[in-house]
C-alpha atoms as a PDB file:
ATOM      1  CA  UNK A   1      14.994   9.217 -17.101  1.00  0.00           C
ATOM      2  CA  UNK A   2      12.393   7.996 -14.534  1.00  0.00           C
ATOM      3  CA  UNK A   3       9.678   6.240 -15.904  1.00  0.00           C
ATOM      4  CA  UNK A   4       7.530   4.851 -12.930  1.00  0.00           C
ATOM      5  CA  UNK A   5       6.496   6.692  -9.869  1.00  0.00           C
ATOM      6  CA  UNK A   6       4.961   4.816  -6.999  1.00  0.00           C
ATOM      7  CA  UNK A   7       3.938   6.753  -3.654  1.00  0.00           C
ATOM      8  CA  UNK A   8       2.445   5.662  -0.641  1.00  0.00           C
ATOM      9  CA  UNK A   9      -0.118   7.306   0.199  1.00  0.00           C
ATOM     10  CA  UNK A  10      -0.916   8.017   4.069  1.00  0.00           C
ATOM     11  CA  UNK A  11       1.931  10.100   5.493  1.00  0.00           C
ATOM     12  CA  UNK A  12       3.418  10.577   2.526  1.00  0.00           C
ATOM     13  CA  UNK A  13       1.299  11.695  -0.793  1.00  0.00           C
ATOM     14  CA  UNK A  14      -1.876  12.371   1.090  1.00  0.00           C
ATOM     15  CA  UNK A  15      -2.427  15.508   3.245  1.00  0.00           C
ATOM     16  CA  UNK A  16      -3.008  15.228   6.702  1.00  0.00           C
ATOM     17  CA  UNK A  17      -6.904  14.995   6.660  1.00  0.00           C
ATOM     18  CA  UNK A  18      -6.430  12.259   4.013  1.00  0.00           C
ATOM     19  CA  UNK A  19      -7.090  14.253   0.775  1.00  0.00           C
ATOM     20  CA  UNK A  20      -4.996  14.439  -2.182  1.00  0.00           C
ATOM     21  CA  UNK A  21      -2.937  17.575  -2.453  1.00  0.00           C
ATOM     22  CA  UNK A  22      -4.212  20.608  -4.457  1.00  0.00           C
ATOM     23  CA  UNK A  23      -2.736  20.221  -8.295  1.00  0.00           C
ATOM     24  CA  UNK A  24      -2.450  16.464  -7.962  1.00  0.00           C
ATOM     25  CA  UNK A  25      -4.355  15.803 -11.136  1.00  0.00           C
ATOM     26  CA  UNK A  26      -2.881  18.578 -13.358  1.00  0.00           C
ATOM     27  CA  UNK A  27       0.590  17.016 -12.206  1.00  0.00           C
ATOM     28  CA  UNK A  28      -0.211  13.179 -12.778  1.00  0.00           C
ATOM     29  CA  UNK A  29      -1.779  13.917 -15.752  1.00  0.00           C
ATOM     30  CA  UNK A  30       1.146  15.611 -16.963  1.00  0.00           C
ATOM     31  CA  UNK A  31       3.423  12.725 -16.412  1.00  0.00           C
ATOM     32  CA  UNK A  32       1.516  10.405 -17.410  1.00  0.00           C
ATOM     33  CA  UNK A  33       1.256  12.434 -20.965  1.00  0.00           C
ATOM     34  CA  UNK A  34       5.257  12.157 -20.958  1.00  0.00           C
ATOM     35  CA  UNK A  35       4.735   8.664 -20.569  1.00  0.00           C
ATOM     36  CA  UNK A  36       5.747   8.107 -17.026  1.00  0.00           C
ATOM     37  CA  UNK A  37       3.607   5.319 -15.218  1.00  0.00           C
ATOM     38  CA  UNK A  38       2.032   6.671 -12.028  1.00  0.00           C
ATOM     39  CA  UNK A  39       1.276   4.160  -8.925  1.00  0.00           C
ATOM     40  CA  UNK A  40      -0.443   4.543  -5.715  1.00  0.00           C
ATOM     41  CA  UNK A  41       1.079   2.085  -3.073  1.00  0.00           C
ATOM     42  CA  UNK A  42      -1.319   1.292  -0.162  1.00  0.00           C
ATOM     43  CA  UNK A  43      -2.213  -1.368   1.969  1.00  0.00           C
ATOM     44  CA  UNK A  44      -5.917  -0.018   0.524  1.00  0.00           C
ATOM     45  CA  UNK A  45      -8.464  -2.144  -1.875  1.00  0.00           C
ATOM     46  CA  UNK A  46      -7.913  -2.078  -5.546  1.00  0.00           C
ATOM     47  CA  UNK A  47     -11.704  -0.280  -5.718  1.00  0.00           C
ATOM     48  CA  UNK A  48     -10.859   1.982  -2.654  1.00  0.00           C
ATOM     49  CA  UNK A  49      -7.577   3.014  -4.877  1.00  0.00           C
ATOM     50  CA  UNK A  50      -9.501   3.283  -7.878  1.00  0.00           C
ATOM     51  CA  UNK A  51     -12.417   5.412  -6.156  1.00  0.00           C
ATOM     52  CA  UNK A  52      -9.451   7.887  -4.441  1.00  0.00           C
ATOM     53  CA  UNK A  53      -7.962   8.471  -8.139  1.00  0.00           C
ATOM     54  CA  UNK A  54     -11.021   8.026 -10.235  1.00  0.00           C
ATOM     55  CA  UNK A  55     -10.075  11.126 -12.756  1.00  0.00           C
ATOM     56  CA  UNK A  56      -7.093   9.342 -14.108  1.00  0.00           C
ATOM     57  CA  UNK A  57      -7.901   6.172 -12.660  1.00  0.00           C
ATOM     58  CA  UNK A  58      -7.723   3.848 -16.321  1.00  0.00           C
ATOM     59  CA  UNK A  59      -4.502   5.676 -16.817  1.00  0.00           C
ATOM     60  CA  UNK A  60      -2.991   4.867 -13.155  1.00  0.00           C
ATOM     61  CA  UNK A  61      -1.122   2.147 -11.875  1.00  0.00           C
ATOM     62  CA  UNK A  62      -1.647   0.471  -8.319  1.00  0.00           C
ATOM     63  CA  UNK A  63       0.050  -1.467  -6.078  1.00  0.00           C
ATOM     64  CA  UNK A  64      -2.597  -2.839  -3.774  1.00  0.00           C
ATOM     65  CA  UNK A  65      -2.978  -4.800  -0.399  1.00  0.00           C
ATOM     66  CA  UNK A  66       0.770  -3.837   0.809  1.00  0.00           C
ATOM     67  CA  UNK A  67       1.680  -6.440  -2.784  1.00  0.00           C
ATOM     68  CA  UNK A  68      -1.466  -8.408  -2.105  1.00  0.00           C
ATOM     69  CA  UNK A  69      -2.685  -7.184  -5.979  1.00  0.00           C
ATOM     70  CA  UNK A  70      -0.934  -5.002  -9.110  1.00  0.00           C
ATOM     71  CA  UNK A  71      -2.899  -3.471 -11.881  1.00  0.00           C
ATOM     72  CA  UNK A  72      -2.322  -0.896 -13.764  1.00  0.00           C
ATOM     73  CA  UNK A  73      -5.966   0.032 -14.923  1.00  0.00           C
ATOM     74  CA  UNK A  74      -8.368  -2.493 -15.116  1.00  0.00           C
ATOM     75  CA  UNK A  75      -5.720  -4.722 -15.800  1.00  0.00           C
ATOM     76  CA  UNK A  76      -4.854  -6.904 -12.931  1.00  0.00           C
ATOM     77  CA  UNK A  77      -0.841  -7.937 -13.578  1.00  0.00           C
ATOM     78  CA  UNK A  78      -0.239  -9.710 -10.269  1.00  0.00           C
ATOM     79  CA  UNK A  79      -1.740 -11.361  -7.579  1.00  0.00           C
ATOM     80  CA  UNK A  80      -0.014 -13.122  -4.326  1.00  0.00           C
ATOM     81  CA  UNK A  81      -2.139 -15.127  -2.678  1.00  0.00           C
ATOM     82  CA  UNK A  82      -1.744 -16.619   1.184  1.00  0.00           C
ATOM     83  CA  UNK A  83      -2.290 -20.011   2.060  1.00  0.00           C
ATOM     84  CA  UNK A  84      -5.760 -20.344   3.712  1.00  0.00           C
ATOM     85  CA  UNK A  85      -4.743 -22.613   6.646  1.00  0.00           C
ATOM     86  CA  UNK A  86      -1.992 -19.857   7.384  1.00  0.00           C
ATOM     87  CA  UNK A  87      -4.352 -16.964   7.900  1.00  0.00           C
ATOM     88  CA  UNK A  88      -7.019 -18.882   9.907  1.00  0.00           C
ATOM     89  CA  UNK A  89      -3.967 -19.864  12.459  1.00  0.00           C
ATOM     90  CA  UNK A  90      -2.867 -16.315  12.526  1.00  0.00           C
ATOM     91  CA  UNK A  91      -6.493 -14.805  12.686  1.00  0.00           C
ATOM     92  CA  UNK A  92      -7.245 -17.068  15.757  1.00  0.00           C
ATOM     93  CA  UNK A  93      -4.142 -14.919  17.781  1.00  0.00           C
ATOM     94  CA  UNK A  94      -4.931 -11.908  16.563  1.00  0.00           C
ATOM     95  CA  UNK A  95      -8.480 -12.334  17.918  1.00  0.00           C
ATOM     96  CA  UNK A  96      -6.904 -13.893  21.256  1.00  0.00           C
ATOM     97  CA  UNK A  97      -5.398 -10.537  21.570  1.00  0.00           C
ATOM     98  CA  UNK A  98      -8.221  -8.688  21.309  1.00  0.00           C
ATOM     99  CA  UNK A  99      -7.664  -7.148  17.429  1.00  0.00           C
ATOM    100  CA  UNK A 100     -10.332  -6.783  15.071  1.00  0.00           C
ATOM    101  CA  UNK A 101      -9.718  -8.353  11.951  1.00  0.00           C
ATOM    102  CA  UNK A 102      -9.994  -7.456   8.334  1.00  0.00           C
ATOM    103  CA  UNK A 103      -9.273 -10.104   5.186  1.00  0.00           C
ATOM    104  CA  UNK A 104      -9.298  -9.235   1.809  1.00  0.00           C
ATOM    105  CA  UNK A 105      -9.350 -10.860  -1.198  1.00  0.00           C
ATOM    106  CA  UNK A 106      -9.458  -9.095  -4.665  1.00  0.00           C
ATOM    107  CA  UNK A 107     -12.757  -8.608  -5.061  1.00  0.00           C
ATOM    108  CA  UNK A 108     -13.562  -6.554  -1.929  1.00  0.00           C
ATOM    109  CA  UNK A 109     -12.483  -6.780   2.295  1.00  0.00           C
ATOM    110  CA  UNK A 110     -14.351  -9.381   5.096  1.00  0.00           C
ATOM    111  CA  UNK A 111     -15.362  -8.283   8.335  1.00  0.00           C
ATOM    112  CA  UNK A 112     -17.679 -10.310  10.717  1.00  0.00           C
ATOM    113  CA  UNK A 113     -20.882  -9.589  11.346  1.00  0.00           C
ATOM    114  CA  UNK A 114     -20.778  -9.371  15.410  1.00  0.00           C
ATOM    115  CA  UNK A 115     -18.899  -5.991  15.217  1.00  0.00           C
ATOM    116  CA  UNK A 116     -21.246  -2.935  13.807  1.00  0.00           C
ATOM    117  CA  UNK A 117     -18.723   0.193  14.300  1.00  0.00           C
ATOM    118  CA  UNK A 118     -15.755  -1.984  12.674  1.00  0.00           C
ATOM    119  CA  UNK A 119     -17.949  -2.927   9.518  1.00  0.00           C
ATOM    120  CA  UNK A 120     -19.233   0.887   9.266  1.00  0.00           C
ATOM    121  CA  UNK A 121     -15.718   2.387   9.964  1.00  0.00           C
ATOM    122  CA  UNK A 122     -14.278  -0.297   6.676  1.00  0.00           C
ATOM    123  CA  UNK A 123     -17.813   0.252   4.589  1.00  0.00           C
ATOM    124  CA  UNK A 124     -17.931   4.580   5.014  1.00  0.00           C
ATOM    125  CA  UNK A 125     -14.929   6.308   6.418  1.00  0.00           C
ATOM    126  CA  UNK A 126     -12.401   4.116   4.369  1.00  0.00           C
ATOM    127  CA  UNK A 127     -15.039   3.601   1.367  1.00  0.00           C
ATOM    128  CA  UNK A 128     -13.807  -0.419   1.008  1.00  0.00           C
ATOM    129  CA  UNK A 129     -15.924  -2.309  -0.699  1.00  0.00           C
ATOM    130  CA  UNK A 130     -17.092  -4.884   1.886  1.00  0.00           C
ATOM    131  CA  UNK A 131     -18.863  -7.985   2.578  1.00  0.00           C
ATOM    132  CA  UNK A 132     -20.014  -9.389   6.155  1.00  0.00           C
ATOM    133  CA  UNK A 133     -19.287 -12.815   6.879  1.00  0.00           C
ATOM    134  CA  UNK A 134     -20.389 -14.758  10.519  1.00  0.00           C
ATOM    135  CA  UNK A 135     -17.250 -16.484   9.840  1.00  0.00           C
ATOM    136  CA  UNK A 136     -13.793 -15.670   8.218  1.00  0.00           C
ATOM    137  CA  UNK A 137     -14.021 -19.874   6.879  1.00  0.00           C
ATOM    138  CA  UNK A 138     -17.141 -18.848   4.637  1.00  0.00           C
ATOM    139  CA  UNK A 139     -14.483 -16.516   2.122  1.00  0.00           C
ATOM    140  CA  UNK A 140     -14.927 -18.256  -1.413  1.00  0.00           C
ATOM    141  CA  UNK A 141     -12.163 -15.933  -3.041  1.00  0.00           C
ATOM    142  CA  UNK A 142      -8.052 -16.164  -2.642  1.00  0.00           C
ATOM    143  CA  UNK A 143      -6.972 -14.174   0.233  1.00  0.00           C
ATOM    144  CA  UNK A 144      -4.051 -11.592  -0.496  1.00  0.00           C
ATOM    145  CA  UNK A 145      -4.175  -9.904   2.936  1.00  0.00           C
ATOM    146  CA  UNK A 146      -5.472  -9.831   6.245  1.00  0.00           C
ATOM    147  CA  UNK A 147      -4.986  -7.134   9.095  1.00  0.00           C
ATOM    148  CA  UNK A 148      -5.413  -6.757  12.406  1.00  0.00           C
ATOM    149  CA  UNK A 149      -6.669  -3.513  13.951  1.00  0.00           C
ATOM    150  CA  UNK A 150      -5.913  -2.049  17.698  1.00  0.00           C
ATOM    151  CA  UNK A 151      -7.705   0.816  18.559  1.00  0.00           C
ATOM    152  CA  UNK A 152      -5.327   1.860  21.023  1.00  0.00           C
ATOM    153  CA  UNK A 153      -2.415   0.739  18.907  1.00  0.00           C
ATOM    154  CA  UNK A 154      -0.356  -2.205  17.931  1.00  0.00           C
ATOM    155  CA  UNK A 155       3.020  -1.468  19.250  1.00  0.00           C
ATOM    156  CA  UNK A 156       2.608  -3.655  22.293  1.00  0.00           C
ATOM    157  CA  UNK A 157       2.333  -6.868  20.590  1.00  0.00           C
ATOM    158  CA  UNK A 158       4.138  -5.823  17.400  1.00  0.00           C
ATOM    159  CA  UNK A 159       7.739  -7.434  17.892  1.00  0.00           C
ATOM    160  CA  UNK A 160       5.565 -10.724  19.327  1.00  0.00           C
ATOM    161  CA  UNK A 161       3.983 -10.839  15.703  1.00  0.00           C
ATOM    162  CA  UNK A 162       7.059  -9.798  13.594  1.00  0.00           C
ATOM    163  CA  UNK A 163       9.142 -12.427  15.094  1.00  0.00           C
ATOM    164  CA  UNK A 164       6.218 -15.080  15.602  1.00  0.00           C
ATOM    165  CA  UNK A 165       5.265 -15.049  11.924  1.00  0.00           C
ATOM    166  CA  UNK A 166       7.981 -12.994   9.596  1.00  0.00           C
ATOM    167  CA  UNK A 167       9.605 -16.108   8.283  1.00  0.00           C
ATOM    168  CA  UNK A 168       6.616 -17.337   7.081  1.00  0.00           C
ATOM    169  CA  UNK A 169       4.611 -14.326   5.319  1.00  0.00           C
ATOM    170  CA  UNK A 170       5.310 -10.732   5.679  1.00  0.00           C
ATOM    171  CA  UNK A 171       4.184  -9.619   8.785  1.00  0.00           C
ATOM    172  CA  UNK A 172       4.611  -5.668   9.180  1.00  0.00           C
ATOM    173  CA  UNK A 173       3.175  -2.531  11.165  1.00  0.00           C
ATOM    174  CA  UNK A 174       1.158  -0.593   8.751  1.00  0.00           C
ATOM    175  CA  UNK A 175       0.836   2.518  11.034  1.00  0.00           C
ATOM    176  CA  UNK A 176      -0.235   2.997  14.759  1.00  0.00           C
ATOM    177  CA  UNK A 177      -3.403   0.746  14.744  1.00  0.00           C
ATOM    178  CA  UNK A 178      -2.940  -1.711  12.075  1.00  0.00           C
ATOM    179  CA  UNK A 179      -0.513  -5.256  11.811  1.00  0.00           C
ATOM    180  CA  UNK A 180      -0.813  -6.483   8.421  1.00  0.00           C
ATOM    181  CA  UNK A 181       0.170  -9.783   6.768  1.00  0.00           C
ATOM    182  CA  UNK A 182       0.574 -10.747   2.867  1.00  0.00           C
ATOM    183  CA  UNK A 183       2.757 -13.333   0.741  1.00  0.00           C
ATOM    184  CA  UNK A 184       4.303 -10.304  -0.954  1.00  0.00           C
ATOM    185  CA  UNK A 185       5.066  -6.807   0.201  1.00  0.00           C
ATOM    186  CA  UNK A 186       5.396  -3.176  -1.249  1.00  0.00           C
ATOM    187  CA  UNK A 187       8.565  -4.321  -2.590  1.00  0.00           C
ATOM    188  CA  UNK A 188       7.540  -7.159  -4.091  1.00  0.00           C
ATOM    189  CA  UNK A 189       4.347  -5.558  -5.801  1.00  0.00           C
ATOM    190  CA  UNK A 190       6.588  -2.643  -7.191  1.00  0.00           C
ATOM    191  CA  UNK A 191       9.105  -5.637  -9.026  1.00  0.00           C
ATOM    192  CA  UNK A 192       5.605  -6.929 -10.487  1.00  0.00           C
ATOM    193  CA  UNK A 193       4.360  -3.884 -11.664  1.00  0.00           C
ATOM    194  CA  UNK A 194       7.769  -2.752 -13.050  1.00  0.00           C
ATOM    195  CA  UNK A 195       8.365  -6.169 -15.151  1.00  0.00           C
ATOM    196  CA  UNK A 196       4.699  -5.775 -16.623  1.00  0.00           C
ATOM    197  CA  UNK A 197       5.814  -2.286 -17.166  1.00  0.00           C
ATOM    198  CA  UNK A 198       9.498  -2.828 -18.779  1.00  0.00           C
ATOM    199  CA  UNK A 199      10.800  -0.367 -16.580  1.00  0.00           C
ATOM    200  CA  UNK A 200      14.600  -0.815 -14.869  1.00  0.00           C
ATOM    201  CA  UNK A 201      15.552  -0.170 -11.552  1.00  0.00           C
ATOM    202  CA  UNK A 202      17.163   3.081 -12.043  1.00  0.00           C
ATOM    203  CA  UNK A 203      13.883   3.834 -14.247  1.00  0.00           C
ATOM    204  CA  UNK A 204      11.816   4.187 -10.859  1.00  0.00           C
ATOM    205  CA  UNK A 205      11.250   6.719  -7.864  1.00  0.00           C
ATOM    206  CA  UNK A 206       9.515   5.944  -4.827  1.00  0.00           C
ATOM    207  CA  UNK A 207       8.039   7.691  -1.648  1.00  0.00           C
ATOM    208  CA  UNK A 208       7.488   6.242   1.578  1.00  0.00           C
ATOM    209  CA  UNK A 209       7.027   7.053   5.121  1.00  0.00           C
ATOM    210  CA  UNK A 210       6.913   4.092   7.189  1.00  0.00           C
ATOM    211  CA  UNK A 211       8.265   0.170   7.281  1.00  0.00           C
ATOM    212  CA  UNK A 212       5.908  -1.082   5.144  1.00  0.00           C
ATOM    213  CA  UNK A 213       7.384   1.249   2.806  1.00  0.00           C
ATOM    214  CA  UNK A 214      11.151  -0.472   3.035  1.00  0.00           C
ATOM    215  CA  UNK A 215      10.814  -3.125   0.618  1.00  0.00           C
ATOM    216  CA  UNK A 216       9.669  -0.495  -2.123  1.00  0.00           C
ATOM    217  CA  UNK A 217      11.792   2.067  -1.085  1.00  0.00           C
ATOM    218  CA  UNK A 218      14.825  -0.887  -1.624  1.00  0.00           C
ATOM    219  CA  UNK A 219      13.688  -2.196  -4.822  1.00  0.00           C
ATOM    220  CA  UNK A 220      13.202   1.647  -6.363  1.00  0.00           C
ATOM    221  CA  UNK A 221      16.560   3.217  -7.879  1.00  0.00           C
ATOM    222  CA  UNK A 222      15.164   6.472  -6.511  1.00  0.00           C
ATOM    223  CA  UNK A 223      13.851   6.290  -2.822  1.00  0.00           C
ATOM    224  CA  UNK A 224      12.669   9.210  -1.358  1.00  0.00           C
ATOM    225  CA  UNK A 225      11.555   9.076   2.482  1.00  0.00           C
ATOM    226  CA  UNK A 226       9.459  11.514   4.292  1.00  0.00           C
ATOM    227  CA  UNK A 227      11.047  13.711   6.522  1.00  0.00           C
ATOM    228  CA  UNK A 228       8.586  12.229   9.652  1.00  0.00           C
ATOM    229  CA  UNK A 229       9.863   8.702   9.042  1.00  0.00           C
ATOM    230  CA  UNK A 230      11.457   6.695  11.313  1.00  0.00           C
ATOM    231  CA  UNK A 231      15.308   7.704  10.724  1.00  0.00           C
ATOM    232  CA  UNK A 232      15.929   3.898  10.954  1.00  0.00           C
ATOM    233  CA  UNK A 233      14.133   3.572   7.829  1.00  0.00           C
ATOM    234  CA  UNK A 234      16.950   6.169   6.221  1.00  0.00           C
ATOM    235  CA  UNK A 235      19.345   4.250   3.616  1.00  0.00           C
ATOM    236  CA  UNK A 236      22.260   5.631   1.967  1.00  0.00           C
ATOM    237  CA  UNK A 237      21.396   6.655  -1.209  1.00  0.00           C
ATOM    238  CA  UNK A 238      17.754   7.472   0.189  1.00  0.00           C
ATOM    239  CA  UNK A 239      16.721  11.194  -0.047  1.00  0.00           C
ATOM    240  CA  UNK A 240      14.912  13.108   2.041  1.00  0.00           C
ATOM    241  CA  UNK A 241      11.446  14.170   1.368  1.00  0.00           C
ATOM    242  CA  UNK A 242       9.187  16.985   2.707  1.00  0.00           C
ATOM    243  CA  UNK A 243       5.939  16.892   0.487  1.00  0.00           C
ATOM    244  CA  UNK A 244       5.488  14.588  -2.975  1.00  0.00           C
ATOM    245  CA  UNK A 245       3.462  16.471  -4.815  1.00  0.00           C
ATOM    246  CA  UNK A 246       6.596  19.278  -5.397  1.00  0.00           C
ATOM    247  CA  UNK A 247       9.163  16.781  -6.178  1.00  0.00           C
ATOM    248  CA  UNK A 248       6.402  15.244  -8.875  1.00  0.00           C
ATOM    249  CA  UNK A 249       6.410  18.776 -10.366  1.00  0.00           C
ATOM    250  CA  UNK A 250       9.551  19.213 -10.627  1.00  0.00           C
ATOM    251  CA  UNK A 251      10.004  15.727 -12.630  1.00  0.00           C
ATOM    252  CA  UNK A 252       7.395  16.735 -14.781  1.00  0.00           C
ATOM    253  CA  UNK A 253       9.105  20.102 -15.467  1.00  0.00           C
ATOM    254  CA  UNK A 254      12.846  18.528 -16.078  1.00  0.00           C
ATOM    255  CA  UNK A 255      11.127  16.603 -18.867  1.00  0.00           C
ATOM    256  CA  UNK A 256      11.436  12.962 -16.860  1.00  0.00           C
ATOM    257  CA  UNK A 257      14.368  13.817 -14.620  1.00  0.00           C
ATOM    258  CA  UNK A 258      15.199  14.045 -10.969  1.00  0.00           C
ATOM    259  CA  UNK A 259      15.773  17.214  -9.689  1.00  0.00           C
ATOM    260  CA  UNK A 260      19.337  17.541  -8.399  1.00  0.00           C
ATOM    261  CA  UNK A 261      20.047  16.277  -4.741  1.00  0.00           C
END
C-alpha cells in the first residue's frame, strides 16, 4: 500500500498556467483521510508552498528548496544547510556570467537591492517571501539554497557548472532559466521526510518531470515520469505519466493502491 505521495510541481502536478488542477483538494483530502502523507516537491519556499496549498496546508507535507528544508506542517523535520564560504565563491561566477541570483534560507529568499524587476518578479509573480539585501554577506540565517537565473536560459553554461561544482554540492538545472545549488537534493529531502514519516521505500510514489526530479524519482519505490520529460531521465521500473491528478484518484479509489501498469 502506498503511503507517501510526493509530486513536483511545475511540469508535472501544476497545469500549464501554474494552477493546481481542478479536484486537487477533494483528491488530497481524500488521501490524506486514508492516511496517506501528501508532499509537494519544489525548488519553491516553505511559505510559497504553504501559500499554493493553504486549504490542507497543516495536513501537507513539503519538500522544499530542491532538499534545502522538510516539514510536514508547521513542523520543520530537516534542514541541509551549505557552507557559507561555498556559496559566496559560487555566487561571484554566477554573477561573472551575467545570472541574477537568488539565496534562500528558511525563513524567506535574498535578492539585492540594485535589481527592481528581479526583486518584483521573486516578491509578486512567484509570491516568495523576500528580503533585499545590498549584499548577499549581510544574510544572518543558514543558507539551504541559492539559484541562479538566465533570462534567456541556462543551457549554455549548464555542463560548465555541473562539472565545475557537482562534487562539491548539488548543482542541477531546475528548468530553462534557473541553475540551482543545495547540500541535499529532491532525493535526499524525500529519505528525510520518509524516515520522520516511517514510511518504506516501496511505501512511496513519486512524480517528476525534469533532472532535478532524478534523485526523488530513484529513492521512491514508485516513480512516475511525465510523458514531456527528457527520455534520458526514463529508468526501468519508471512509469510513464500523462497528468497526476488522475493517477492520485485512482490511488484514492483502490483504497491505497497503484493502479495496474
Amino acid at each position: 500500500m502506498i503511503r507517501l505521495i510526493a509530486t513536483d510541481l511545475d511540469g508535472t502536478l501544476l497545469e500549464k498556467d501554474g494552477t493546481l488542477p481542478d479536484g486537487f483538494f477533494d483528491v488530497a483530502n481524500r488521501l490524506l483521510d486514508m492516511g496517506i502523507a501528501v508532499a509537494a516537491a519544489s525548488g519553491r519556499q516553505y511559505d510559497n508552498l504553504r501559500r499554493m496549498f493553504m486549504p490542507i496546508a497543516s495536513r501537507m507535507s513539503f519538500i522544499c528548496e530542491n532538499g534545502g528544508l522538510c516539514a510536514t506542517g508547521r513542523q520543520v523535520v530537516a534542514t541541509n544547510p551549505i557552507d557559507r564560504a561555498l556559496v559566496m565563491t559560487i555566487v561571484e561566477e554566477l554573477q561573472s556570467l551575467g545570472m541574477r541570483v537568488l539565496i534562500s534560507g528558511e525563513k524567506c529568499c535574498y535578492v539585492l537591492d540594485d535589481d527592481r524587476w528581479f526583486m518584483e518578479d521573486m516578491a509578486f509573480r512567484l509570491r516568495n517571501t523576500t528580503a533585499v539585501v545590498s549584499d548577499f554577506s549581510l544574510i544572518d540565517e543558514p543558507i539551504i539554497k541559492f539559484s541562479g537565473f538566465a533570462p534567456d536560459g541556462v543551457a549554455p553554461v549548464a555542463d560548465r557548472l555541473t562539472q565545475e561544482w557537482a562534487g562539491k554540492l548539488s548543482a542541477v538545472m531546475a528548468g530553462r532559466n534557473w541553475f540551482d545549488f543545495t547540500m541535499a537534493n529532491k532525493g535526499i529531502g524525500l529519505k528525510n521526510l520518509m524516515d520522520s514519516l516511517g514510511v518504506q521505500k516501496e511505501e512511496v510514489a513519486a512524480f517528476g518531470d525534469h533532472f532535478n526530479d532524478e534523485t526523488m524519482l530513484a529513492t521512491a519505490g514508485h516513480p512516475f515520469l511525465m510523458k514531456t520529460a527528457d527520455p534520458r531521465l526514463f529508468k526501468p521500473g519508471t512509469r510513464w505519466c500523462e497528468k497526476v491528478l488522475p493517477v492520485l484518484r485512482q490511488i484514492a479509489e483502490n483504497g491505497g493502491e497503484l493502479p495496474p501498469i
